[in-house]
C-alpha atoms as a PDB file:
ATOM      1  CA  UNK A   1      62.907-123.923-104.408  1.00  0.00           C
ATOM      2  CA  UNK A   2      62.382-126.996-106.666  1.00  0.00           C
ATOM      3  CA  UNK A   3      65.113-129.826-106.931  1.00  0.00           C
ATOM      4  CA  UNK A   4      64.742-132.132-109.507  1.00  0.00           C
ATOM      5  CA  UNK A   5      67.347-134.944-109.091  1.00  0.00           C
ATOM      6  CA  UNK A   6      68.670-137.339-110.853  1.00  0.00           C
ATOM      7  CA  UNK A   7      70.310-140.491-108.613  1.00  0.00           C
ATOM      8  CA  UNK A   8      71.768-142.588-111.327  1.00  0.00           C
ATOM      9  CA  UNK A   9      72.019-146.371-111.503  1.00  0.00           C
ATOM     10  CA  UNK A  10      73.138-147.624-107.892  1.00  0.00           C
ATOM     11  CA  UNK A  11      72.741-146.209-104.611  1.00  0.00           C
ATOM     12  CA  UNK A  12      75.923-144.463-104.889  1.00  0.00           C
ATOM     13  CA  UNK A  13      75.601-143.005-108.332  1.00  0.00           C
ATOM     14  CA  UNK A  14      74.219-139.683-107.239  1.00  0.00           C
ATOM     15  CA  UNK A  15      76.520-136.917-107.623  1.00  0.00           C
ATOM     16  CA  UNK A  16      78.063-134.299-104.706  1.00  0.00           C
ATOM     17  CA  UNK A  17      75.996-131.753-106.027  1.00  0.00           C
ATOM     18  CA  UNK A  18      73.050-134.404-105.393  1.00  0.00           C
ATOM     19  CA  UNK A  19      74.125-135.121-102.117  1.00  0.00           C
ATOM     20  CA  UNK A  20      74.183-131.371-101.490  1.00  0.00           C
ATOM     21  CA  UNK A  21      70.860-130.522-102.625  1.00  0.00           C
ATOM     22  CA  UNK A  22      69.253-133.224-100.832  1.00  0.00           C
ATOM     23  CA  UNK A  23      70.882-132.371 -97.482  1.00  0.00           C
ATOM     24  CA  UNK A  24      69.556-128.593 -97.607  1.00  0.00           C
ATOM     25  CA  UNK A  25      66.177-129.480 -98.619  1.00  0.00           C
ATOM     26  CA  UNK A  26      63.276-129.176 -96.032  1.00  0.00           C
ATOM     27  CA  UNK A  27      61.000-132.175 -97.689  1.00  0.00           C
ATOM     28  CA  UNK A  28      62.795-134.959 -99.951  1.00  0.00           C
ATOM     29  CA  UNK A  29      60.305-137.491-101.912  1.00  0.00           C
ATOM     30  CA  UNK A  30      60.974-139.900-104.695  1.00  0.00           C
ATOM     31  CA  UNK A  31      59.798-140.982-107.467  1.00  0.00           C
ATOM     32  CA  UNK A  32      58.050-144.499-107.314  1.00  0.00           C
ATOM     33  CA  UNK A  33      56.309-145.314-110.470  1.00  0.00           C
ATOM     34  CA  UNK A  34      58.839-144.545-113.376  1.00  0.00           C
ATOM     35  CA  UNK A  35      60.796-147.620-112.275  1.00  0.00           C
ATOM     36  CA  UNK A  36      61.665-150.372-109.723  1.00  0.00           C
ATOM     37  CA  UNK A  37      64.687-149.191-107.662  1.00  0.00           C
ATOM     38  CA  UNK A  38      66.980-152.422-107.952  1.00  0.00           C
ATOM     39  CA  UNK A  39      68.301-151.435-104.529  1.00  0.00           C
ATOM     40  CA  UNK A  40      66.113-150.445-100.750  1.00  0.00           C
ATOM     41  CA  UNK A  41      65.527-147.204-100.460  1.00  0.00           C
ATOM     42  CA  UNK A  42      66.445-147.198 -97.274  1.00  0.00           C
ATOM     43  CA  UNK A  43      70.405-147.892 -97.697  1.00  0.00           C
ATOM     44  CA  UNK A  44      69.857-144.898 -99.581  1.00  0.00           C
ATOM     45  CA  UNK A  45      68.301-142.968 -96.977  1.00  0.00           C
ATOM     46  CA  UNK A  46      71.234-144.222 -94.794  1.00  0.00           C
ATOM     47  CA  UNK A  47      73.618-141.879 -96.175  1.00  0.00           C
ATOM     48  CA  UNK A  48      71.715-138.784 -95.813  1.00  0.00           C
ATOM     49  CA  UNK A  49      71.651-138.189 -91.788  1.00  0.00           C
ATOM     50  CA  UNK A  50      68.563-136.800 -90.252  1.00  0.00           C
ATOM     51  CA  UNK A  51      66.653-137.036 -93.334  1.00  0.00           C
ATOM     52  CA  UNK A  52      63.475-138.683 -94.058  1.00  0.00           C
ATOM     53  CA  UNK A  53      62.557-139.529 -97.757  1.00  0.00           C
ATOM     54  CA  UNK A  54      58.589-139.909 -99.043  1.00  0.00           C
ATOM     55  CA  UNK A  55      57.243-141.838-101.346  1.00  0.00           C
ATOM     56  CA  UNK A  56      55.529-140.016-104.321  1.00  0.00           C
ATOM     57  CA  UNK A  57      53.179-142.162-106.797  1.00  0.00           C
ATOM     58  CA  UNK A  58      52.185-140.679-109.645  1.00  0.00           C
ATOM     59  CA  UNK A  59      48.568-139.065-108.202  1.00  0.00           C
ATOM     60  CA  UNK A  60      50.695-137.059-105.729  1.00  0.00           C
ATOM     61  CA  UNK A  61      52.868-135.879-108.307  1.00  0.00           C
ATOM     62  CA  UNK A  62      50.737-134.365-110.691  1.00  0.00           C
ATOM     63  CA  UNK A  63      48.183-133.109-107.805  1.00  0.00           C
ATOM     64  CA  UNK A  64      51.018-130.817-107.693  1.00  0.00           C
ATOM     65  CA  UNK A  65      51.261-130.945-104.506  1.00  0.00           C
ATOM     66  CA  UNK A  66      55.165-130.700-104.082  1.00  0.00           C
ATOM     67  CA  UNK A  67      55.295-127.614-106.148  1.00  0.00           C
ATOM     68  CA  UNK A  68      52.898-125.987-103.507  1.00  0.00           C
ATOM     69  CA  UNK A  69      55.082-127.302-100.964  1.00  0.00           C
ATOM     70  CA  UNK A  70      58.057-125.994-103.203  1.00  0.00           C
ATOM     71  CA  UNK A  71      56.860-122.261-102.876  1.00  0.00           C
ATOM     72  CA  UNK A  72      57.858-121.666 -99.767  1.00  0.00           C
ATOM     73  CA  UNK A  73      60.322-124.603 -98.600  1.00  0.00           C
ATOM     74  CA  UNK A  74      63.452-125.921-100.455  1.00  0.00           C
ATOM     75  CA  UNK A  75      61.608-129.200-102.064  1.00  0.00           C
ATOM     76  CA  UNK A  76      63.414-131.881-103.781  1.00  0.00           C
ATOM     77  CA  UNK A  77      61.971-135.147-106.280  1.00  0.00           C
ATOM     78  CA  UNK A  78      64.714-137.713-106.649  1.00  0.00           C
ATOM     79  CA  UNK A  79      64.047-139.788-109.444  1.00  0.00           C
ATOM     80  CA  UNK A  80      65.630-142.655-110.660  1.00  0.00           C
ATOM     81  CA  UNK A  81      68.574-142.408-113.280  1.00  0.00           C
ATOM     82  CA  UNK A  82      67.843-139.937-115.288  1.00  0.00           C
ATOM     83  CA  UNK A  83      65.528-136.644-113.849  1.00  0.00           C
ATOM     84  CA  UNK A  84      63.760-136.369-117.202  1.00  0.00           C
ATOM     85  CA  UNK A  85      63.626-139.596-118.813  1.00  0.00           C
ATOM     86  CA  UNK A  86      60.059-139.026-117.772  1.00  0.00           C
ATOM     87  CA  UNK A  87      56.969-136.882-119.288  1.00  0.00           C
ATOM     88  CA  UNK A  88      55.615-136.409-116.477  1.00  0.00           C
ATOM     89  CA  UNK A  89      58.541-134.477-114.832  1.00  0.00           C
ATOM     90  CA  UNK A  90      59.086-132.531-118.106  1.00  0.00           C
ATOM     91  CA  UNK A  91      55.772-131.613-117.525  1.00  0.00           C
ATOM     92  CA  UNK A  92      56.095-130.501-113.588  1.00  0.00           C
ATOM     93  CA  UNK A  93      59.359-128.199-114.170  1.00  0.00           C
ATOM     94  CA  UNK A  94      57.076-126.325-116.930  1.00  0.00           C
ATOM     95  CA  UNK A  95      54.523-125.954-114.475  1.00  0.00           C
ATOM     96  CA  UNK A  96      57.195-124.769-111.640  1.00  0.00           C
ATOM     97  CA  UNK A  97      58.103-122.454-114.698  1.00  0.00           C
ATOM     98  CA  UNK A  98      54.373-120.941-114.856  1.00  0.00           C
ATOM     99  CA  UNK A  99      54.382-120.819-111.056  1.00  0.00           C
ATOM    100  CA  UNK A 100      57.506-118.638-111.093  1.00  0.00           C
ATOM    101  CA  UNK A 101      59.193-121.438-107.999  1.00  0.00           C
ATOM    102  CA  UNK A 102      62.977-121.708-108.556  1.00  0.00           C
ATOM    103  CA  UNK A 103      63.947-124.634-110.364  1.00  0.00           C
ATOM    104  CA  UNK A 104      67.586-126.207-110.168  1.00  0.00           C
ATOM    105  CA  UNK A 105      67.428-129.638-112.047  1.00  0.00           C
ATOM    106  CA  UNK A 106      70.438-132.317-111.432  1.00  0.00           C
ATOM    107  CA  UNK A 107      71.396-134.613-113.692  1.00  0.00           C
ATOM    108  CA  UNK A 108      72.540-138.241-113.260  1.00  0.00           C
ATOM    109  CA  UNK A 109      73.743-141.270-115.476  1.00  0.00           C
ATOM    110  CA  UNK A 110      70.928-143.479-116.956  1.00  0.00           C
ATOM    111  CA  UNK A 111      69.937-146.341-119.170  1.00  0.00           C
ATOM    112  CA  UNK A 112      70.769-144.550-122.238  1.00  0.00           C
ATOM    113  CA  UNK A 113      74.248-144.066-121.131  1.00  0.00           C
ATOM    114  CA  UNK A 114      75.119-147.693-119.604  1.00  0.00           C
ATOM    115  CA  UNK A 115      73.385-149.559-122.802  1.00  0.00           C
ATOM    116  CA  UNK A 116      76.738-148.875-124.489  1.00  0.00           C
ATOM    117  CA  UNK A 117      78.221-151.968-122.391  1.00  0.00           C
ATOM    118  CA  UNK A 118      76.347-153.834-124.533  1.00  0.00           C
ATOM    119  CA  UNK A 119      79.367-152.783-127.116  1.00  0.00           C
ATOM    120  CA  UNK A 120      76.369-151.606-129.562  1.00  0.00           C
ATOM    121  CA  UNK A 121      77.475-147.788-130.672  1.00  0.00           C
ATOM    122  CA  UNK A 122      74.625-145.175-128.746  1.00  0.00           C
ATOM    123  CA  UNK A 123      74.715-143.472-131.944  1.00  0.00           C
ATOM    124  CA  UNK A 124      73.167-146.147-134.162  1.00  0.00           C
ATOM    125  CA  UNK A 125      70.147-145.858-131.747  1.00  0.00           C
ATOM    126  CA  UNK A 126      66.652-144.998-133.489  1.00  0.00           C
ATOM    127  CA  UNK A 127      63.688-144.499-131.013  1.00  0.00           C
ATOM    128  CA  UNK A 128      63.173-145.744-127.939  1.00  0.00           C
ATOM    129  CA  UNK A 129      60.434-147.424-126.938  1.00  0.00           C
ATOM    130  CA  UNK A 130      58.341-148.475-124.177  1.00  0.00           C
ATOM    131  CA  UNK A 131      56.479-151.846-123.701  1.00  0.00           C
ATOM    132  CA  UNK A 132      53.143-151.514-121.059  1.00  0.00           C
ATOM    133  CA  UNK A 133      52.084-154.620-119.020  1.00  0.00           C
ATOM    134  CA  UNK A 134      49.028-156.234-120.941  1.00  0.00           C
ATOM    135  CA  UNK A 135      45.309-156.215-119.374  1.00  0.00           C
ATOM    136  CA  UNK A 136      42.281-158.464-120.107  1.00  0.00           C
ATOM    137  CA  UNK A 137      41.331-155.398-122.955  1.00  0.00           C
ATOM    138  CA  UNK A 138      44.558-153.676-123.469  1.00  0.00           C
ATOM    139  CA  UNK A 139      47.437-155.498-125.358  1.00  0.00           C
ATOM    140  CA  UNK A 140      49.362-153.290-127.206  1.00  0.00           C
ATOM    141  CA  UNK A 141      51.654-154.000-129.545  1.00  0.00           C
ATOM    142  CA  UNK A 142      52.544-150.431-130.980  1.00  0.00           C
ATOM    143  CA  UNK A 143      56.224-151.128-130.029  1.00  0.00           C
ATOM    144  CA  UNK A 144      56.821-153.945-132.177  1.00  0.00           C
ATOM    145  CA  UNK A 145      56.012-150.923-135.171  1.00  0.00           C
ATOM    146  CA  UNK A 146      58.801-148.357-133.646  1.00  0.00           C
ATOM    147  CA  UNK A 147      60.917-151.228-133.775  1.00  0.00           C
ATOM    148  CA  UNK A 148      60.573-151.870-137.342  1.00  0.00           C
ATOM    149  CA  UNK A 149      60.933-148.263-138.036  1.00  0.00           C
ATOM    150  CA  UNK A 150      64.247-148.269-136.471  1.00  0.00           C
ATOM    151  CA  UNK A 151      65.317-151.578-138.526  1.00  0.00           C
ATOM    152  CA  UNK A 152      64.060-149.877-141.921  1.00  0.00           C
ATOM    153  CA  UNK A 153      66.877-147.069-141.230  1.00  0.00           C
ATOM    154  CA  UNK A 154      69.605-149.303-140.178  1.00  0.00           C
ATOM    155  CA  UNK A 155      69.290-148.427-136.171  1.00  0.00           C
ATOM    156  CA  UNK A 156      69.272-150.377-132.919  1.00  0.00           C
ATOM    157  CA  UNK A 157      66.195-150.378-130.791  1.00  0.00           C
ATOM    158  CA  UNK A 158      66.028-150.177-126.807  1.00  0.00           C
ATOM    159  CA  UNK A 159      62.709-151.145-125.405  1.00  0.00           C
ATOM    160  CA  UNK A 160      62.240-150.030-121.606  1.00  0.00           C
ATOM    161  CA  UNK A 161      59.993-152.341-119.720  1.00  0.00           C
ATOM    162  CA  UNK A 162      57.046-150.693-117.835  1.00  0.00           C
ATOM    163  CA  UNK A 163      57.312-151.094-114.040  1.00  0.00           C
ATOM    164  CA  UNK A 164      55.299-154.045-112.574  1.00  0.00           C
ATOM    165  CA  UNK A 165      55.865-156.331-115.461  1.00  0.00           C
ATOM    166  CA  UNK A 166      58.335-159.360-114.828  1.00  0.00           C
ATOM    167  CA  UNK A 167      61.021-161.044-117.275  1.00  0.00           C
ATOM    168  CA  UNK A 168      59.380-164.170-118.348  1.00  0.00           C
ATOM    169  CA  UNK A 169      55.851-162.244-118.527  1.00  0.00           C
ATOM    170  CA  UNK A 170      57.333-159.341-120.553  1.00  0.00           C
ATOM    171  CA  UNK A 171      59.425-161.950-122.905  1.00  0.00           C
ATOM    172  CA  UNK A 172      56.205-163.380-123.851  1.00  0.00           C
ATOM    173  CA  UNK A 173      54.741-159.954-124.662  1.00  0.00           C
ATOM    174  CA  UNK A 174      57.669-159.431-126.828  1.00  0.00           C
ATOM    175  CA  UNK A 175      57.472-163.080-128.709  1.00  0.00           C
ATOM    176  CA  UNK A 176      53.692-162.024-129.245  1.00  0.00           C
ATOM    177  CA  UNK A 177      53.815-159.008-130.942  1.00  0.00           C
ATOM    178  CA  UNK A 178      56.598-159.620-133.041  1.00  0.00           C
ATOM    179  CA  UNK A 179      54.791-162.796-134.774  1.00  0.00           C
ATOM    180  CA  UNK A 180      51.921-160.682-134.889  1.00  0.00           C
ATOM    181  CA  UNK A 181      53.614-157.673-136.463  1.00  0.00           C
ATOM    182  CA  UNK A 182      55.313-160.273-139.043  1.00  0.00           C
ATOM    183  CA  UNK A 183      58.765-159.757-137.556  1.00  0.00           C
ATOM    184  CA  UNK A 184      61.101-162.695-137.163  1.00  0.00           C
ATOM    185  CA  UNK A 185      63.193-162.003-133.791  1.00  0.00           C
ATOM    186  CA  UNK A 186      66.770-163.915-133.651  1.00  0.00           C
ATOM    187  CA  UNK A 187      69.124-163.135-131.045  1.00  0.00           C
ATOM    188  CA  UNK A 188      68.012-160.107-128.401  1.00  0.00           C
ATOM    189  CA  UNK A 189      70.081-158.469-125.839  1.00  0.00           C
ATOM    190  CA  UNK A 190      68.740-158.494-122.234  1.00  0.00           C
ATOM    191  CA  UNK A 191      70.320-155.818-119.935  1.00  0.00           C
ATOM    192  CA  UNK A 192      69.650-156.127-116.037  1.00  0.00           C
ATOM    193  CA  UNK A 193      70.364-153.937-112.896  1.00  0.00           C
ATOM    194  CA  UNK A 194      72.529-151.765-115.454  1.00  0.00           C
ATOM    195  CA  UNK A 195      75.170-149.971-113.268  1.00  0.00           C
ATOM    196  CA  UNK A 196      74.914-152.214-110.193  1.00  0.00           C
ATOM    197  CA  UNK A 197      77.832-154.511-108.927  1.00  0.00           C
ATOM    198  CA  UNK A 198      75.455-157.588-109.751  1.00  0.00           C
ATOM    199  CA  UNK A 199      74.166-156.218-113.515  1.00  0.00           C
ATOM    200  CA  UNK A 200      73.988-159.029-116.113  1.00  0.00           C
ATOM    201  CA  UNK A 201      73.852-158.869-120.133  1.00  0.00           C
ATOM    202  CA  UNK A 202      72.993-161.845-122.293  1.00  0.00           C
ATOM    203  CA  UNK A 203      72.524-161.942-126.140  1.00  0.00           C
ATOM    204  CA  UNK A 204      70.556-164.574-127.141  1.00  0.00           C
ATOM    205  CA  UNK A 205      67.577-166.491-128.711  1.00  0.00           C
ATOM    206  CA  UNK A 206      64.198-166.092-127.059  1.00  0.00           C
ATOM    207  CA  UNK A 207      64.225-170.021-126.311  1.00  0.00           C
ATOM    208  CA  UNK A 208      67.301-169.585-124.339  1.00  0.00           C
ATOM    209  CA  UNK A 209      66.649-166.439-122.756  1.00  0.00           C
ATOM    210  CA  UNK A 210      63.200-168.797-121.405  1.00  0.00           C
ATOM    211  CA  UNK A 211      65.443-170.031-118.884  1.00  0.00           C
ATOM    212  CA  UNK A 212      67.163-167.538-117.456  1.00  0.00           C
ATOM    213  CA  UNK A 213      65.547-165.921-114.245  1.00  0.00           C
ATOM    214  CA  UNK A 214      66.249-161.979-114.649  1.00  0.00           C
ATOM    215  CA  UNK A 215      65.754-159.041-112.342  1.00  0.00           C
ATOM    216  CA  UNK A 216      64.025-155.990-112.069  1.00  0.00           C
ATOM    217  CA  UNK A 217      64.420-153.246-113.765  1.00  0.00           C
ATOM    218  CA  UNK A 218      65.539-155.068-116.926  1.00  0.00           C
ATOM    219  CA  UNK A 219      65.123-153.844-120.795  1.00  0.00           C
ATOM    220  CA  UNK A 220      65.400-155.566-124.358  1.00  0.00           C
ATOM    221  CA  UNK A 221      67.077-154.292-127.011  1.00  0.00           C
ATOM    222  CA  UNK A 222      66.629-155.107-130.804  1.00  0.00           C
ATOM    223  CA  UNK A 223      69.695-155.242-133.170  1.00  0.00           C
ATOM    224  CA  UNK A 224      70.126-154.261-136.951  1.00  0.00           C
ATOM    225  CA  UNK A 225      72.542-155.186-138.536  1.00  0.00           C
ATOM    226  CA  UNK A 226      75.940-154.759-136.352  1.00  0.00           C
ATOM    227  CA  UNK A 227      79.753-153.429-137.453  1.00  0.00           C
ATOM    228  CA  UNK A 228      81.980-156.204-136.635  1.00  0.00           C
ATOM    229  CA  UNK A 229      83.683-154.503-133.532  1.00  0.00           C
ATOM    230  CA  UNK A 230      79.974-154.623-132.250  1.00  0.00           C
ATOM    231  CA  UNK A 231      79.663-158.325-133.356  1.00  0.00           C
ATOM    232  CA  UNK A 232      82.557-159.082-131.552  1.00  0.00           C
ATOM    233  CA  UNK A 233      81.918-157.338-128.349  1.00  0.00           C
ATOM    234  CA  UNK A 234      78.621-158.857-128.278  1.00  0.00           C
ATOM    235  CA  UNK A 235      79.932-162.445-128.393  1.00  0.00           C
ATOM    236  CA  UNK A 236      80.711-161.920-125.049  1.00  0.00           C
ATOM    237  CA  UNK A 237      77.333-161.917-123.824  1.00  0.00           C
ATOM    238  CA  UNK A 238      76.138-164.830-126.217  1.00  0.00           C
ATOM    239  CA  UNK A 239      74.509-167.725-124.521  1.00  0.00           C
ATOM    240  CA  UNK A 240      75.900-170.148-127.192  1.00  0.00           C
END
């Protein structure tokens, strides 16, 4: 048996059908590369007596190795937010499929729900995006061009931030590709620790945004042009 479960945004987000899943499984791991838990593992761990939870990068997860485990024990992934945000675990319940191993997947709230405290309406989202940490070779700025797609037809944009890059790091990415790509970039929204008692919002110009010092996991997103109940909402968030 395969669980594939989804935790939501704080350590108490998870759902009794979660909770009861993960206390009649015989091996728990968790997912440690999708994103940066903005909370220890461990106070997580707390409230599941008796049970131990492992650590699964992304090597051990596609080695597959939990799905052999999964054949004959009751196996469960917990993953961050949501349980298939991620290709990778798309791609691990169609292999549990091919295997024939019992799948029950369990969902839980994620980024794409709690962006609508930002006030912007989810359904004036275009594509998401994602925005990789830059090496010495590797810059790319392909998600400056999904973001101008979704401008063209009148939509919002959320970027996610890959894991390992920091604010003031990935802000710079951002200010780069845009001049690059030709697009001017006014006021952004910031959205940090989504879901948690200490998450923070701010709408604002780059400049400003310079100086604030924002935690992990953190995304941008990229405005069109906004109704005026959105406007208005957003003003609470505005640095000015």
């Amino acid at each position: 048996m395969f669980y594939l479960i989804g935790l939501g945004l704080n350590e108490k987000g998870y759902s009794r059908e979660a909770y009861d899943a993960i206390m009649e499984s015989d091996k728990i791991y968790f997912d440690n590369y999708t994103v940066e838990f903005p909370y220890k593992i461990k106070d997580l761990e707390k409230q599941f007596p008796k049970k131990k939870f492992i650590s699964a990068n992304r090597e051990l997860v596609e080695s597959l190795e939990i799905l052999n485990n999964a054949k004959a024990q009751k196996i469960a992934l917990l993953v961050y937010g949501s349980p298939l945000t991620a290709t990778t675990h798309i791609s691990l319940i169609a292999e549990a499929k091919k295997r024939k191993i019992k799948i029950k997947i369990i969902h839980g709230a994620s980024i794409f729900d709690a962006v609508a405290e930002t006030g912007l309406q989810l359904y004036k989202f275009g594509k998401i995006t994602s925005m990789p940490g830059w090496e010495k070779n590797f810059a790319p700025e392909s998600f400056i061009d999904v973001v101008k797609e979704n401008l063209s037809i009148n939509a919002h944009s959320l970027i996610l931030v890959d894991i390992g890059l920091d604010f003031q790091k990935a802000l710079e990415q951002l200010e780069i590709s845009a001049r690059n790509k030709k697009l001017k970039l006014e006021k952004i929204i910031v959205c940090s620790k989504l879901g948690m008692k200490n998450q923070e919002i701010f709408y604002g110009e780059i400049r400003k945004l310079k100086k604030k010092k924002i935690e992990v996991p953190f995304c941008f997103i990229i405005s069109t042009k906004v109704h005026f109940v959105e406007e208005e909402y957003l003003k609470t968030f505005s640095l000015e």
